[in-house]
Protein backbone atom coordinates (compact mmCIF):
# COMPACT_ATOMS: atom_id res chain seq x y z
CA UNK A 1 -60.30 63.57 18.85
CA UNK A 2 -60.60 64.97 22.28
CA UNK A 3 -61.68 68.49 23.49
CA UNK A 4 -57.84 69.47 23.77
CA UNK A 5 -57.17 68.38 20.44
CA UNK A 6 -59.93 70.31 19.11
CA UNK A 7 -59.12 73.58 20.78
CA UNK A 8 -55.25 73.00 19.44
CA UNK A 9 -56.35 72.69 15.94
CA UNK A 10 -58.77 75.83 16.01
CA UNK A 11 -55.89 78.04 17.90
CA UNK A 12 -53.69 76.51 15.19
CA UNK A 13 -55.73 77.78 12.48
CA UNK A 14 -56.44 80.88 14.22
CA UNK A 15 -52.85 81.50 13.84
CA UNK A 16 -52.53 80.85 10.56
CA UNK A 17 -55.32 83.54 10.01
CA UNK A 18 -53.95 86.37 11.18
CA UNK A 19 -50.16 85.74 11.50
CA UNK A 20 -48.88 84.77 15.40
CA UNK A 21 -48.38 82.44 16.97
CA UNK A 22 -50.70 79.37 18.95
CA UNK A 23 -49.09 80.25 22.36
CA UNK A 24 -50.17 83.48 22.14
CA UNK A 25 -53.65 82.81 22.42
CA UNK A 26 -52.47 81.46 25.97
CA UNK A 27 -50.91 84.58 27.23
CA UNK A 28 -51.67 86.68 30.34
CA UNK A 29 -50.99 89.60 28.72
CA UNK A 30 -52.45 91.06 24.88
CA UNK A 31 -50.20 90.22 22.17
CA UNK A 32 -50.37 92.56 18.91
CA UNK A 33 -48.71 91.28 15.71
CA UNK A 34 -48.40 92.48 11.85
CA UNK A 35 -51.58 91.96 9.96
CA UNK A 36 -50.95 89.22 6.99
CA UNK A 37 -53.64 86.95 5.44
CA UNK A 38 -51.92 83.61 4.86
CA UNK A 39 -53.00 81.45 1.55
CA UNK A 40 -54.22 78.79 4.41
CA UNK A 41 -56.17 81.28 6.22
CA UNK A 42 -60.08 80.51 6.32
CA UNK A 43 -61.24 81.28 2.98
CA UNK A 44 -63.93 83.62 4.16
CA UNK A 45 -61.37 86.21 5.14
CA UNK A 46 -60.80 88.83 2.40
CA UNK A 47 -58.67 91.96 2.44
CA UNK A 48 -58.65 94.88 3.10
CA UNK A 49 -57.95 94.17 6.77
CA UNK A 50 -56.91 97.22 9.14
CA UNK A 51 -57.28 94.88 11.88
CA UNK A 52 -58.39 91.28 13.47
CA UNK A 53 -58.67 90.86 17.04
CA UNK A 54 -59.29 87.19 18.38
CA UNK A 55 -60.01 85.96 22.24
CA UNK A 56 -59.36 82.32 23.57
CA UNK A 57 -60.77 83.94 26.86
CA UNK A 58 -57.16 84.59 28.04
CA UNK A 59 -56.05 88.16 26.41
CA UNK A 60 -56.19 90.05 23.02
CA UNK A 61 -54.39 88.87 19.77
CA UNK A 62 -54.29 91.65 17.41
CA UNK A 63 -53.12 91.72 14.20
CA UNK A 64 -53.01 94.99 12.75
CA UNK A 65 -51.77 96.81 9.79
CA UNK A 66 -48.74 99.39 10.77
CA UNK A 67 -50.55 102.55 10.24
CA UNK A 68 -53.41 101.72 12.73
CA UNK A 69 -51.35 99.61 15.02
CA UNK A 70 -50.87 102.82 18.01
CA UNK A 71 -54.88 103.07 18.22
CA UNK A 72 -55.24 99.16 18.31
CA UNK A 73 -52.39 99.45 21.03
CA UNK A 74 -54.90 102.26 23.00
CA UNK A 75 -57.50 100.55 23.10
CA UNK A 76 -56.17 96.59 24.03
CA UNK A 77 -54.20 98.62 26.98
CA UNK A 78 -56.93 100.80 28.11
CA UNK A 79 -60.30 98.38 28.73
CA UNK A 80 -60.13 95.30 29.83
CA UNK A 81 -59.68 92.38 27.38
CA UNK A 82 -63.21 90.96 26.57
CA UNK A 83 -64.82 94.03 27.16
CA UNK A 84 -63.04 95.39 24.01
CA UNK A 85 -65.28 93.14 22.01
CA UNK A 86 -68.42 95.05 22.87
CA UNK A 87 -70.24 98.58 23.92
CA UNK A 88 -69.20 100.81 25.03
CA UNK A 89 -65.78 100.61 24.52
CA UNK A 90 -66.34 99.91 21.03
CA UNK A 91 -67.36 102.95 20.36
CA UNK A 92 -63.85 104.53 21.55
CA UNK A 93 -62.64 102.73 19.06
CA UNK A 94 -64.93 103.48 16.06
CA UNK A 95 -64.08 107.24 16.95
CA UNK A 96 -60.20 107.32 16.56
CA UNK A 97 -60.65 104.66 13.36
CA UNK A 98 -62.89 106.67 11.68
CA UNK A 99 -60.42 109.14 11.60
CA UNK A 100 -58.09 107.05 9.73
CA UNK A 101 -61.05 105.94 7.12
CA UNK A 102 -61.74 102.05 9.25
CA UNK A 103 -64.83 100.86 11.10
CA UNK A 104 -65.19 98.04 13.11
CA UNK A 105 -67.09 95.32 11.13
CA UNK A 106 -67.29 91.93 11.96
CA UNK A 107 -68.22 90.84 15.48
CA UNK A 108 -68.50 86.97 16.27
CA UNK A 109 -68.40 83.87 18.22
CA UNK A 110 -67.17 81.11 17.76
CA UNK A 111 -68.45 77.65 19.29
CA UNK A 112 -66.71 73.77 19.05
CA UNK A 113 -67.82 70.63 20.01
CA UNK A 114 -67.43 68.92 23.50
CA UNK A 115 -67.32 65.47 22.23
CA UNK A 116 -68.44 64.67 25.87
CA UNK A 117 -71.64 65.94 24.78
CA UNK A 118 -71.91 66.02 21.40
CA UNK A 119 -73.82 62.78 20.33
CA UNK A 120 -75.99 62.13 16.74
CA UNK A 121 -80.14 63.74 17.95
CA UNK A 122 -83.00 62.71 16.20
CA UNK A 123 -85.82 64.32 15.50
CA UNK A 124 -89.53 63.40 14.12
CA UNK A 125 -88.40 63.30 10.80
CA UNK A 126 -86.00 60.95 8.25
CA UNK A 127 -82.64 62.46 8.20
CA UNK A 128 -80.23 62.28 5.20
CA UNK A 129 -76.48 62.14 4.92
CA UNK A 130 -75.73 64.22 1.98
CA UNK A 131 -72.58 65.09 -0.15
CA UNK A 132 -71.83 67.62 -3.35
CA UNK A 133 -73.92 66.22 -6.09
CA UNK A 134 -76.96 66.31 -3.97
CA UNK A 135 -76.62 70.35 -3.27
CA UNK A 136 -77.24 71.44 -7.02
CA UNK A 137 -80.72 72.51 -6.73
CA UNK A 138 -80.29 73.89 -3.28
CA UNK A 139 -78.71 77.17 -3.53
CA UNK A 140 -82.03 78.87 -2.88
CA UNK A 141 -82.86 81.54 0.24
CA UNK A 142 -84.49 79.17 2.04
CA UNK A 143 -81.02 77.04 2.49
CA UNK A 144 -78.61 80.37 2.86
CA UNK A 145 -76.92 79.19 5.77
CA UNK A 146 -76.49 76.00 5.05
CA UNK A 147 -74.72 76.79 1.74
CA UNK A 148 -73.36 79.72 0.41
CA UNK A 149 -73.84 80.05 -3.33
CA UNK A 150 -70.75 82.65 -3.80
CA UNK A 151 -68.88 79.55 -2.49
CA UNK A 152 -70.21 76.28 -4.05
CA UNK A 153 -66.97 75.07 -4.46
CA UNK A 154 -66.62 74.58 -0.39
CA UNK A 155 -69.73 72.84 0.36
CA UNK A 156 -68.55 69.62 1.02
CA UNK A 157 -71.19 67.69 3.69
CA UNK A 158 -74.65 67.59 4.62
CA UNK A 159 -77.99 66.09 6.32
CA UNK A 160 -81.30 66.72 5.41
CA UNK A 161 -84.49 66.93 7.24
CA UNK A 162 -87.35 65.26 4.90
CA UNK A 163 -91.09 65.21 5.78
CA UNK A 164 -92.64 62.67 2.71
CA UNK A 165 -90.05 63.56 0.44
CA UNK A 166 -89.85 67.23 1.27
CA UNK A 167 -86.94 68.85 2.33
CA UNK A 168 -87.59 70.57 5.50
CA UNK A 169 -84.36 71.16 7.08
CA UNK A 170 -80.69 71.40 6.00
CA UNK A 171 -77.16 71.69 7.65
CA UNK A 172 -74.41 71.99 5.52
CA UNK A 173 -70.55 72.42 6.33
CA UNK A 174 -67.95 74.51 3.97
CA UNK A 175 -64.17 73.77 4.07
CA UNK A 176 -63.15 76.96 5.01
CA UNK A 177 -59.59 75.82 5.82
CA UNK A 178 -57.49 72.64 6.18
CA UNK A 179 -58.56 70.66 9.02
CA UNK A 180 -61.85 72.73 10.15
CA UNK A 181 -65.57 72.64 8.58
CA UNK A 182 -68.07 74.71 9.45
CA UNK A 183 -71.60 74.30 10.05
CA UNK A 184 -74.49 76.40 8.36
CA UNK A 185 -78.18 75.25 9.58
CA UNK A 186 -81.44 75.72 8.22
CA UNK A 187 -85.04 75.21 8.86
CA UNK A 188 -88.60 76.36 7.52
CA UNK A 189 -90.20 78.21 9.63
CA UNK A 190 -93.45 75.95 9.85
CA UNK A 191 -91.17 73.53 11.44
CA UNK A 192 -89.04 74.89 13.88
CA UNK A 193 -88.85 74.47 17.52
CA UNK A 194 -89.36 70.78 16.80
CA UNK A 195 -85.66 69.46 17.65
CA UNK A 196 -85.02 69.30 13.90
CA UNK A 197 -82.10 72.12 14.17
CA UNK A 198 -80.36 70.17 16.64
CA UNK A 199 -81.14 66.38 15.27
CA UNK A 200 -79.30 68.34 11.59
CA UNK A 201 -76.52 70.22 13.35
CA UNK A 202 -75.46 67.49 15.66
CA UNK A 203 -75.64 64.72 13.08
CA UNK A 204 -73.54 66.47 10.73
CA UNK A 205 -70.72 67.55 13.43
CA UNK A 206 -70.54 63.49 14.25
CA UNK A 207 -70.32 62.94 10.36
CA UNK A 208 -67.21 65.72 9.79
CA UNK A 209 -65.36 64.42 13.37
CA UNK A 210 -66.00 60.90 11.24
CA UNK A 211 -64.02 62.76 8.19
CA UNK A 212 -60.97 63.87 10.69
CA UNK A 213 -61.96 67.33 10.42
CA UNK A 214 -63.09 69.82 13.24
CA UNK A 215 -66.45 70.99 12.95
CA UNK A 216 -67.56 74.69 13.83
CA UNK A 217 -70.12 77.11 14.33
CA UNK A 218 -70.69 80.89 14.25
CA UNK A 219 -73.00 82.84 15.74
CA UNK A 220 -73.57 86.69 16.36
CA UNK A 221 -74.37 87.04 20.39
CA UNK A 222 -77.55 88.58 19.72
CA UNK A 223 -79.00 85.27 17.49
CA UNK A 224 -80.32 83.28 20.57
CA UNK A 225 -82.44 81.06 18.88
CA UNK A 226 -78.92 80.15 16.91
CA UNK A 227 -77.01 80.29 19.88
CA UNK A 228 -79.29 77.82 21.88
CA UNK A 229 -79.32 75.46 19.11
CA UNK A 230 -75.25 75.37 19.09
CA UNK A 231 -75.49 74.60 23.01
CA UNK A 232 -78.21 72.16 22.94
CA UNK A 233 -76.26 70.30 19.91
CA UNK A 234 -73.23 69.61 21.52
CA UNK A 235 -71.38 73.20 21.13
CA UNK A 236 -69.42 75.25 23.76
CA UNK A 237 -67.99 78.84 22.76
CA UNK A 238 -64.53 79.04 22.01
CA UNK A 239 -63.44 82.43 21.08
CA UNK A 240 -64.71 85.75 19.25
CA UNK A 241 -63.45 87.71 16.73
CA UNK A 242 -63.26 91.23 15.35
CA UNK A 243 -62.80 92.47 12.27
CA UNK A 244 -61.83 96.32 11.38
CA UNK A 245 -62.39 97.02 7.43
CA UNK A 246 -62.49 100.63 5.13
CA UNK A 247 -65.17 102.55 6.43
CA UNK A 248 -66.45 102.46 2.66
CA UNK A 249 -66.67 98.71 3.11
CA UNK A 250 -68.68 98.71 5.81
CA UNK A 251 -71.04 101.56 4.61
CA UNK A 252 -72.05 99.82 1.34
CA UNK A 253 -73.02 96.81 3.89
CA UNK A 254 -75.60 98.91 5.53
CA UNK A 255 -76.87 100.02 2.07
């Protein structure tokens, strides 16, 4: 696959999550459509859903539900596009969506491989392909972004960091959706800043491109020492999301 490719499929499933169209991630101007989660939409997505905004770095694509769609409207019109996805504007938002019960949520971004870059690392340590069977006895803490035990049934891929036998590392990859994986990584804290993040991550992107499926990667801005290790593995961003759930939703989060 090339880097266009890549970017095709992940505005093509971008679409599919939140109901427009590919080209509209291309437009000069913000596009707003009506908010419905397709059955192929990335399996992480759950309603309720007042709203999901997504940037490609050209505009806004909203997709809103029709009783919050005039605030969502506002507020695309009246900042300019990617500084909707942080403060302060933000917080014009939360204002007028609190009113109607909604708080902004999730905030993300989203990086995919330049396959210009992107290239197998290794690291001091024996590295393991792994594959379903060999997760059973690693849904603990220690492995909670590589695999997500709510979700065992999308863990599909792996590598392992071992030092003598012991597992040190781990990147693992759910099938969120169709034709993209994405990638969770892990490392004890004894052994980090040792390469082993990027030797894992970058392995296991060559091994899902190998599959015919698009890895990715997710990071909140703030989580530099994630954010470095998608760079340094092969990763560019892509686009960022936001999510607007029930203000009750978001409350028990913070609990």
């Amino acid at each position: 696959m090339t880097n266009k490719d890549i970017l095709k499929i992940a505005m093509e499933q971008s679409a599919l999550d939140i109901n427009c169209k590919e080209s509209d991630f291309l437009c000069n101007e913000n596009v707003i459509v009506s908010s419905c989660l397709s059955e192929s939409a990335k399996e992480y997505y759950k309603e309720p859903i007042a709203c999901h905004m997504i940037s490609y770095g050209n505009n806004i694509v909203a997709s809103v539900k029709d009783e919050y769609k005039a605030i969502i409207e506002e507020y695309i019109g009246r900042f300019e596009f990617y500084h909707c996805f942080e403060t302060p504007d933000i917080y014009w938002l939360n204002e007028r969506l609190s009113d109607a019960g909604q708080k902004v949520c999730f905030m993300s971004e989203y990086y995919l491989p330049d396959v210009d870059k992107l290239h197998a690392m290794s690291c001091d340590y024996e590295l393991k392909i792994l594959e379903r069977p060999d997760f059973i006895n690693l849904y603990q803490p220690e492995w909670s972004n590589a695999l997500c035990e709510e979700r065992k049934e999308l863990d599909v891929l792996g590598v392992g960091a071992y030092d003598q036998g012991r597992l040190i590392g781990l990147a693992g990859c759910s099938a969120d959706c169709d034709k993209m994986w994405q990638i969770g990584v892990d490392v004890l804290p004894e052994y980090r800043r040792k390469g082993i993040a990027a030797a894992l991550t970058s392995t296991l992107a060559v091994e899902i491109l190998k599959r015919g499926k698009v890895p990715f990667y997710c990071s909140a801005w703030s989580n530099i020492r994630s954010v470095r290790n998608a760079i340094k593995s092969g990763f560019i961003p892509a686009w960022v999301e936001i999510t607007v759930k029930p203000a009750e939703e978001v409350d028990a989060m913070n609990r």
